[in-house]
PDB file of N, CA and C in Angstrom:
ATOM      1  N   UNK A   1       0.814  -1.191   0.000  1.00  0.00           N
ATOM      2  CA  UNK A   1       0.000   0.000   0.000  1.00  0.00           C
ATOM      3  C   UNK A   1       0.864   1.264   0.000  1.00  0.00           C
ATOM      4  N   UNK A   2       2.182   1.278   0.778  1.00  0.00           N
ATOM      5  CA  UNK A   2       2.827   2.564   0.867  1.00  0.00           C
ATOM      6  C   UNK A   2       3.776   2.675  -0.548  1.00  0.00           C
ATOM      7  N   UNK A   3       3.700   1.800  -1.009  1.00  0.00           N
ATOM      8  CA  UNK A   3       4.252   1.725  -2.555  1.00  0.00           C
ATOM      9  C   UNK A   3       3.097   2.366  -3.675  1.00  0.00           C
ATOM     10  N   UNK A   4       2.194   1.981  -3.171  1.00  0.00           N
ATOM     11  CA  UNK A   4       1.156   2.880  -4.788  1.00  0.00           C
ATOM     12  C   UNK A   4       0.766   4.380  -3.609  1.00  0.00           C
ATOM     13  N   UNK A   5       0.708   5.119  -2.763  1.00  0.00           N
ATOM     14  CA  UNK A   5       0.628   5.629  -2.272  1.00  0.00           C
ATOM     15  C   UNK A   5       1.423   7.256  -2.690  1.00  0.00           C
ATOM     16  N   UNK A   6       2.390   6.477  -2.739  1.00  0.00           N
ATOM     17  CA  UNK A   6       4.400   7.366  -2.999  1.00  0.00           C
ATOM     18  C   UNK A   6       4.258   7.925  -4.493  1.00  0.00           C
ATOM     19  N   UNK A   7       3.699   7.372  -5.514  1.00  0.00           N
ATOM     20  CA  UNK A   7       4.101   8.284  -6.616  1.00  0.00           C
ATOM     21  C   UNK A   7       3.081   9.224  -6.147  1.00  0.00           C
ATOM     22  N   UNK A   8       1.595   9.119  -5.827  1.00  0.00           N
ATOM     23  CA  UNK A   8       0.626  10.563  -5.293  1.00  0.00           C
ATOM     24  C   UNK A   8       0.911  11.073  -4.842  1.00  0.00           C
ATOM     25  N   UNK A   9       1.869  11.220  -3.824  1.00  0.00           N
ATOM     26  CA  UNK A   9       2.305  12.076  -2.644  1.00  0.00           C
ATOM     27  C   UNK A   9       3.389  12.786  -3.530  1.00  0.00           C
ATOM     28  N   UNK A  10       4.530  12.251  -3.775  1.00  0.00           N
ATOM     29  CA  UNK A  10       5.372  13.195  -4.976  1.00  0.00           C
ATOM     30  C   UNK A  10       4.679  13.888  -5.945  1.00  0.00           C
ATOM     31  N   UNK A  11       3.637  13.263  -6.380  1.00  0.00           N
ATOM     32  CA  UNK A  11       3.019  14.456  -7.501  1.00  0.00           C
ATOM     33  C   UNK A  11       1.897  15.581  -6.574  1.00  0.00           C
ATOM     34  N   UNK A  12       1.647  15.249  -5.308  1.00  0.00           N
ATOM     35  CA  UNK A  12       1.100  16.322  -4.525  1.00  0.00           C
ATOM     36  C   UNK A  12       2.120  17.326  -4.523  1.00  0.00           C
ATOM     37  N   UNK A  13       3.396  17.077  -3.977  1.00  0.00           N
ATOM     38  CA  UNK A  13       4.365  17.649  -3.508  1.00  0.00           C
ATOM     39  C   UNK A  13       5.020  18.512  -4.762  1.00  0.00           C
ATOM     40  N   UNK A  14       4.862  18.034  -6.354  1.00  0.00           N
ATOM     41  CA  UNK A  14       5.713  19.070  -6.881  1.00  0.00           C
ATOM     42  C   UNK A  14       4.730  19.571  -7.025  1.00  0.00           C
ATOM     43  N   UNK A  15       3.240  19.541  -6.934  1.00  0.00           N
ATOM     44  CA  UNK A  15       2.380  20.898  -7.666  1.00  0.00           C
ATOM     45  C   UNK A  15       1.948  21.790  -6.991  1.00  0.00           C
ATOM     46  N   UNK A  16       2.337  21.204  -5.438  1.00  0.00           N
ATOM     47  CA  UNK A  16       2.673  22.237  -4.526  1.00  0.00           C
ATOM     48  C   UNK A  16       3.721  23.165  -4.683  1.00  0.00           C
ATOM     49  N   UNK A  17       4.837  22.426  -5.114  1.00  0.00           N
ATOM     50  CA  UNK A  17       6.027  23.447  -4.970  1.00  0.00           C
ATOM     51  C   UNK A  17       5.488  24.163  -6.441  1.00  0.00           C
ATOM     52  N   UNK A  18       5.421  23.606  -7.934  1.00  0.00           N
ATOM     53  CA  UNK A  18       5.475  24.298  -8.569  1.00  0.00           C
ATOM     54  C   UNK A  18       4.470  25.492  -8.586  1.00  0.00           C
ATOM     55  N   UNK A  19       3.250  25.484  -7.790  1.00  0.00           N
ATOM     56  CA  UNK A  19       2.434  26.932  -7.625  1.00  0.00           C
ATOM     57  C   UNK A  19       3.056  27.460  -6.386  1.00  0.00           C
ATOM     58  N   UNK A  20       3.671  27.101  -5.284  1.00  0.00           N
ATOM     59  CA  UNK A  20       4.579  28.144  -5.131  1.00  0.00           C
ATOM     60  C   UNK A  20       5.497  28.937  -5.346  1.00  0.00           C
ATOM     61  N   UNK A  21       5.876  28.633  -6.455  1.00  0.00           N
ATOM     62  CA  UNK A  21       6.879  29.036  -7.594  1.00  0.00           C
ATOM     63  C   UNK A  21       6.499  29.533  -8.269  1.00  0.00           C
ATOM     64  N   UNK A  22       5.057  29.757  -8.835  1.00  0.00           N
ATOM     65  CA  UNK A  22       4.808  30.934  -9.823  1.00  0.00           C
ATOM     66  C   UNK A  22       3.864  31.826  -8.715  1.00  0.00           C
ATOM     67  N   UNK A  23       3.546  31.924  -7.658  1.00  0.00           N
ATOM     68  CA  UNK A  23       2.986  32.493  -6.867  1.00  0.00           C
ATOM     69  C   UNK A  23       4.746  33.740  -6.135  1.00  0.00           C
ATOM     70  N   UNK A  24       5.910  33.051  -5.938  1.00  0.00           N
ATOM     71  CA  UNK A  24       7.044  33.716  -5.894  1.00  0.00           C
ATOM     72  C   UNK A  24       7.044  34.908  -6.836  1.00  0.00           C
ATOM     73  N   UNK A  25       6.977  33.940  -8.299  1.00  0.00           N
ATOM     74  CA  UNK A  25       7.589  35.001  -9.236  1.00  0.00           C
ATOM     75  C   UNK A  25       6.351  36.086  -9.517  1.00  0.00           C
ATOM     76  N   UNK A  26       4.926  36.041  -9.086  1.00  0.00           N
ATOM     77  CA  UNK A  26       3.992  37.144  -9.629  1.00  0.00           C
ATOM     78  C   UNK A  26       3.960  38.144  -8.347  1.00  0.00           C
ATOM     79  N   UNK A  27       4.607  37.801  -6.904  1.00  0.00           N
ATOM     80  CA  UNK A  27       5.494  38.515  -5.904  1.00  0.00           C
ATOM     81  C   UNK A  27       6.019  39.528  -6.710  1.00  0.00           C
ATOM     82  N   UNK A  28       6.996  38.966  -6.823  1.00  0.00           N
ATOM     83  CA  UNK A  28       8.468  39.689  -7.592  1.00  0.00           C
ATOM     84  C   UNK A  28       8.265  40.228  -8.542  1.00  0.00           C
ATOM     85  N   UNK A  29       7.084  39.811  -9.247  1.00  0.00           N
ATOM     86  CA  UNK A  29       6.982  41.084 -10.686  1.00  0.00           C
ATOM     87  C   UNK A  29       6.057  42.084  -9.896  1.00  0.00           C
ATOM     88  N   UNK A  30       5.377  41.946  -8.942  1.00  0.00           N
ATOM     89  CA  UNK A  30       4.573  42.718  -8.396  1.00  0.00           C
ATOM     90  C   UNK A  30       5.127  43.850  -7.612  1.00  0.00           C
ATOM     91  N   UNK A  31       6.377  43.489  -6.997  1.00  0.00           N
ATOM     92  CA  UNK A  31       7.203  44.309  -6.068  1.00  0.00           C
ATOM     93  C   UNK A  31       7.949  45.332  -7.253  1.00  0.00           C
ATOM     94  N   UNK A  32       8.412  44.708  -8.135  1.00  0.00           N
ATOM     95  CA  UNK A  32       9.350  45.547  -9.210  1.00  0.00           C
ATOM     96  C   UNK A  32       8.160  46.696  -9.605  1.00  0.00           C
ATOM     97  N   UNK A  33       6.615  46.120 -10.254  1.00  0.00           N
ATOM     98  CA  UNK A  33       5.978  47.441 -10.484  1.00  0.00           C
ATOM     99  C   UNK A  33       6.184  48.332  -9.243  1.00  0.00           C
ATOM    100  N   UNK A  34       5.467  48.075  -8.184  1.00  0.00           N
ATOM    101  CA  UNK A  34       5.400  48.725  -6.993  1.00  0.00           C
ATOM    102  C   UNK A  34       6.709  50.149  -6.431  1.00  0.00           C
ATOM    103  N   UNK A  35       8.289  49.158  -6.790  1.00  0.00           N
ATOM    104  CA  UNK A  35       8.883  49.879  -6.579  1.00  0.00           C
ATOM    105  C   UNK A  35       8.993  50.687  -7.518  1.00  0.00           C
ATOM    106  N   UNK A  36       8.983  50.711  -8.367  1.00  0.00           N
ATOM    107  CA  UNK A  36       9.187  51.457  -9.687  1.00  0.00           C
ATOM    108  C   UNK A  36       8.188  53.219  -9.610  1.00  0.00           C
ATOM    109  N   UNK A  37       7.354  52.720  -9.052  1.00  0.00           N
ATOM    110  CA  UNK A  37       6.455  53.501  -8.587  1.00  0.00           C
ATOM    111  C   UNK A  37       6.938  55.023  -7.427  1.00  0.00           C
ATOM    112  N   UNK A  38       7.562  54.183  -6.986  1.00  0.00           N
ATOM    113  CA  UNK A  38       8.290  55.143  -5.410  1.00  0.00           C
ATOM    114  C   UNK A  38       9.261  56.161  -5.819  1.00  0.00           C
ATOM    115  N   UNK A  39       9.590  56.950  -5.043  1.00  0.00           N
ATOM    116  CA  UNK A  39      10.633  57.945  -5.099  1.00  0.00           C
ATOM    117  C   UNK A  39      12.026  57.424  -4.561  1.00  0.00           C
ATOM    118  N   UNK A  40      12.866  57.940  -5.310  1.00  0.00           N
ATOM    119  CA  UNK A  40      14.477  57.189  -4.987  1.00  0.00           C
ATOM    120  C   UNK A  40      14.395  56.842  -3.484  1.00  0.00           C
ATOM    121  N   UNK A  41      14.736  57.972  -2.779  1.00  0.00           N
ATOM    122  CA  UNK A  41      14.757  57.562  -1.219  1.00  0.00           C
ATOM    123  C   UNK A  41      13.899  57.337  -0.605  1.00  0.00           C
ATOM    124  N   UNK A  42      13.917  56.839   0.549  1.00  0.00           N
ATOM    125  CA  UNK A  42      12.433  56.561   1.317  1.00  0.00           C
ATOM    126  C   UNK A  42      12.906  56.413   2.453  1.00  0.00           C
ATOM    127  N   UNK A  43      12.732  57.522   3.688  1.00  0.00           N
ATOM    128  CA  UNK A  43      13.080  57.648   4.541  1.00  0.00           C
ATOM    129  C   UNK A  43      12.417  56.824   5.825  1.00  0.00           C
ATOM    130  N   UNK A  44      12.782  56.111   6.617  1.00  0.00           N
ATOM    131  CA  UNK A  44      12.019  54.914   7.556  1.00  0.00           C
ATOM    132  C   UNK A  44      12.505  55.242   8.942  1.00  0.00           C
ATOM    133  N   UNK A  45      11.764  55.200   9.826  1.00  0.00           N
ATOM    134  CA  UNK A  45      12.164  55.206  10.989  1.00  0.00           C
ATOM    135  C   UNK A  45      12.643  53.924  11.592  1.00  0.00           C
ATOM    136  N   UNK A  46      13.423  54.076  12.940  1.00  0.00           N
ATOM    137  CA  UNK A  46      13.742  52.930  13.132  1.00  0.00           C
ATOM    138  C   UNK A  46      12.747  51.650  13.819  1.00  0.00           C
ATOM    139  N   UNK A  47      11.472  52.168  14.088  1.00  0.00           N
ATOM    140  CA  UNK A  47      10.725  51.154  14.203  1.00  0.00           C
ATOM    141  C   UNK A  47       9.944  50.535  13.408  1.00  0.00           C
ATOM    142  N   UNK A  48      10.440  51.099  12.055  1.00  0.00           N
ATOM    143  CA  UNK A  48       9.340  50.608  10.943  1.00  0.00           C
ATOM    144  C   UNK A  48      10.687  49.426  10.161  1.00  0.00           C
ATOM    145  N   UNK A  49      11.991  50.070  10.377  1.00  0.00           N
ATOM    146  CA  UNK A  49      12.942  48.743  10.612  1.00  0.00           C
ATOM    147  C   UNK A  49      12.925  47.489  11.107  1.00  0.00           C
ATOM    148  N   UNK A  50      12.878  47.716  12.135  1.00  0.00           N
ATOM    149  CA  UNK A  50      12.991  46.623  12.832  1.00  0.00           C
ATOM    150  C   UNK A  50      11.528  45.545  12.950  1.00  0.00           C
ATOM    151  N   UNK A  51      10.514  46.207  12.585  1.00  0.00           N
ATOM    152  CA  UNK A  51       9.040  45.708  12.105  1.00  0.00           C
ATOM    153  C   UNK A  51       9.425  43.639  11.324  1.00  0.00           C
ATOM    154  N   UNK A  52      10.347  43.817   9.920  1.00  0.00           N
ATOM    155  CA  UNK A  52      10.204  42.680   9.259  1.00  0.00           C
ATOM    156  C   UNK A  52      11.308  41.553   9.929  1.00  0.00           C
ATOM    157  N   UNK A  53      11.842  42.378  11.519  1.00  0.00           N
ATOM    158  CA  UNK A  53      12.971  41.047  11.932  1.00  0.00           C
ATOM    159  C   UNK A  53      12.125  39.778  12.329  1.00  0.00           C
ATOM    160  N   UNK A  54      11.272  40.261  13.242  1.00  0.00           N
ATOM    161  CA  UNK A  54      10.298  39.116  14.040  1.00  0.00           C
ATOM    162  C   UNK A  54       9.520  38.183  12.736  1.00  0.00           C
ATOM    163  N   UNK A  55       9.301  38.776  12.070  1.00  0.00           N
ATOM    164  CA  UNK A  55       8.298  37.854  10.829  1.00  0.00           C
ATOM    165  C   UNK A  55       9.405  37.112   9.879  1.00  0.00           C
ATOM    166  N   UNK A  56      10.532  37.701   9.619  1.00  0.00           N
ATOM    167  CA  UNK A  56      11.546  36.475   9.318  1.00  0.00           C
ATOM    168  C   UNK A  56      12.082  35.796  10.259  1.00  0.00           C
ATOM    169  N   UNK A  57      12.201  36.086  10.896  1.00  0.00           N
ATOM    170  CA  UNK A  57      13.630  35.723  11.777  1.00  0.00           C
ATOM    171  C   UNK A  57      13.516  33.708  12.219  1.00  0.00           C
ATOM    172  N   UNK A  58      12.525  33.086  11.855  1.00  0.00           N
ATOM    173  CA  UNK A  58      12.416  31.704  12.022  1.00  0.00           C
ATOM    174  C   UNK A  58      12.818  30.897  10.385  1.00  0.00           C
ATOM    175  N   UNK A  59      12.985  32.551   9.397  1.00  0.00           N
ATOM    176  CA  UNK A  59      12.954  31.247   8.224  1.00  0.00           C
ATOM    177  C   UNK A  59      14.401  31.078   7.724  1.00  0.00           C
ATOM    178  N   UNK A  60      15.789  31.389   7.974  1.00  0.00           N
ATOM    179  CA  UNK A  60      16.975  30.608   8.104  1.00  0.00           C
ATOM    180  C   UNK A  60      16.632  29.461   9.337  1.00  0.00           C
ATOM    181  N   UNK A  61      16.355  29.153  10.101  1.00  0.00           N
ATOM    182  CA  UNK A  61      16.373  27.927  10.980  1.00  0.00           C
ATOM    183  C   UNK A  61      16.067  27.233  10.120  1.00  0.00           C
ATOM    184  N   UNK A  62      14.718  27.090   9.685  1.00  0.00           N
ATOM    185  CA  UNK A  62      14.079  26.258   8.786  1.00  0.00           C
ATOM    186  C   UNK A  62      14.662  25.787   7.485  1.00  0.00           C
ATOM    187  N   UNK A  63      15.298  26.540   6.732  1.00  0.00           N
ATOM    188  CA  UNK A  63      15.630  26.420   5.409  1.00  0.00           C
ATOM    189  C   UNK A  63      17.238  25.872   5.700  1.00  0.00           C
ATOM    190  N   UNK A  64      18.062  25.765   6.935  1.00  0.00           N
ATOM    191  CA  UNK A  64      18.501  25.146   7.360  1.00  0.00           C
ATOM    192  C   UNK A  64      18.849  23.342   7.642  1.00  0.00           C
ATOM    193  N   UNK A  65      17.192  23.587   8.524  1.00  0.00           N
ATOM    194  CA  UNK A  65      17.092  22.509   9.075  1.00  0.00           C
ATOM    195  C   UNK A  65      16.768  21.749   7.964  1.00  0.00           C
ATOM    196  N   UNK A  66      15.926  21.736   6.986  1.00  0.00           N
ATOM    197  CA  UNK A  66      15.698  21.296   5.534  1.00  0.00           C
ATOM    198  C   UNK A  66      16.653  20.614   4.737  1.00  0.00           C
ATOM    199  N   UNK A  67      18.235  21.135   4.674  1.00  0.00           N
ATOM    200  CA  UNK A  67      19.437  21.195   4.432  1.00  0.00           C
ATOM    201  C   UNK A  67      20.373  20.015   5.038  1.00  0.00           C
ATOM    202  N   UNK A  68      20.319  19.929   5.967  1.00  0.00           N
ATOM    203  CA  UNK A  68      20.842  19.154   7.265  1.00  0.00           C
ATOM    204  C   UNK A  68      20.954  17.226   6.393  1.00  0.00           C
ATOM    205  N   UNK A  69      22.167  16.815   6.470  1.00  0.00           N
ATOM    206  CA  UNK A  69      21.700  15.362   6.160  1.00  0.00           C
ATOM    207  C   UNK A  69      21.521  14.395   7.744  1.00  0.00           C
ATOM    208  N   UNK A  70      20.534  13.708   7.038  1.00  0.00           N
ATOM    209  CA  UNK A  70      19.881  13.303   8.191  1.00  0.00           C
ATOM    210  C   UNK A  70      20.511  11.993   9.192  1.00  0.00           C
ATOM    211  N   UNK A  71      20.914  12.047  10.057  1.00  0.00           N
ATOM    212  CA  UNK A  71      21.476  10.889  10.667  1.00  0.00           C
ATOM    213  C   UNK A  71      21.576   9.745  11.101  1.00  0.00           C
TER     214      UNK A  71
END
């Protein structure tokens, strides 16, 4: 059973990744209009800095731990 199971789960898994992958890149074309939009400088205070540490700050662990061969 865990043998006919395994090719579904791999084909779950790339069409997961592959719409996260065009969901990335319509990001990234979205940010390029956006910036394009703005004025050269853009002056920020320092609490509007420090705002995007907490909302990344778990995804090097992860993309890490992902990495890691397993023991």
């Amino acid at each position: 059973m865990r043998r006919t199971l395994h090719p579904l789960f791999v084909m779950l898994a790339s069409i997961t990744q592959q719409e996260l992958a065009r969901q990335v890149a319509y990001l990234k074309k979205e940010n390029e209009i956006l910036r394009a939009r703005l004025p050269k400088n853009i002056r920020t205070t320092k609490s509007e800095r420090v705002q995007p540490l907490p909302a990344g700050s778990g995804l090097l662990q992860i993309r890490t731990q992902q990495f890691q061969p397993s023991r």
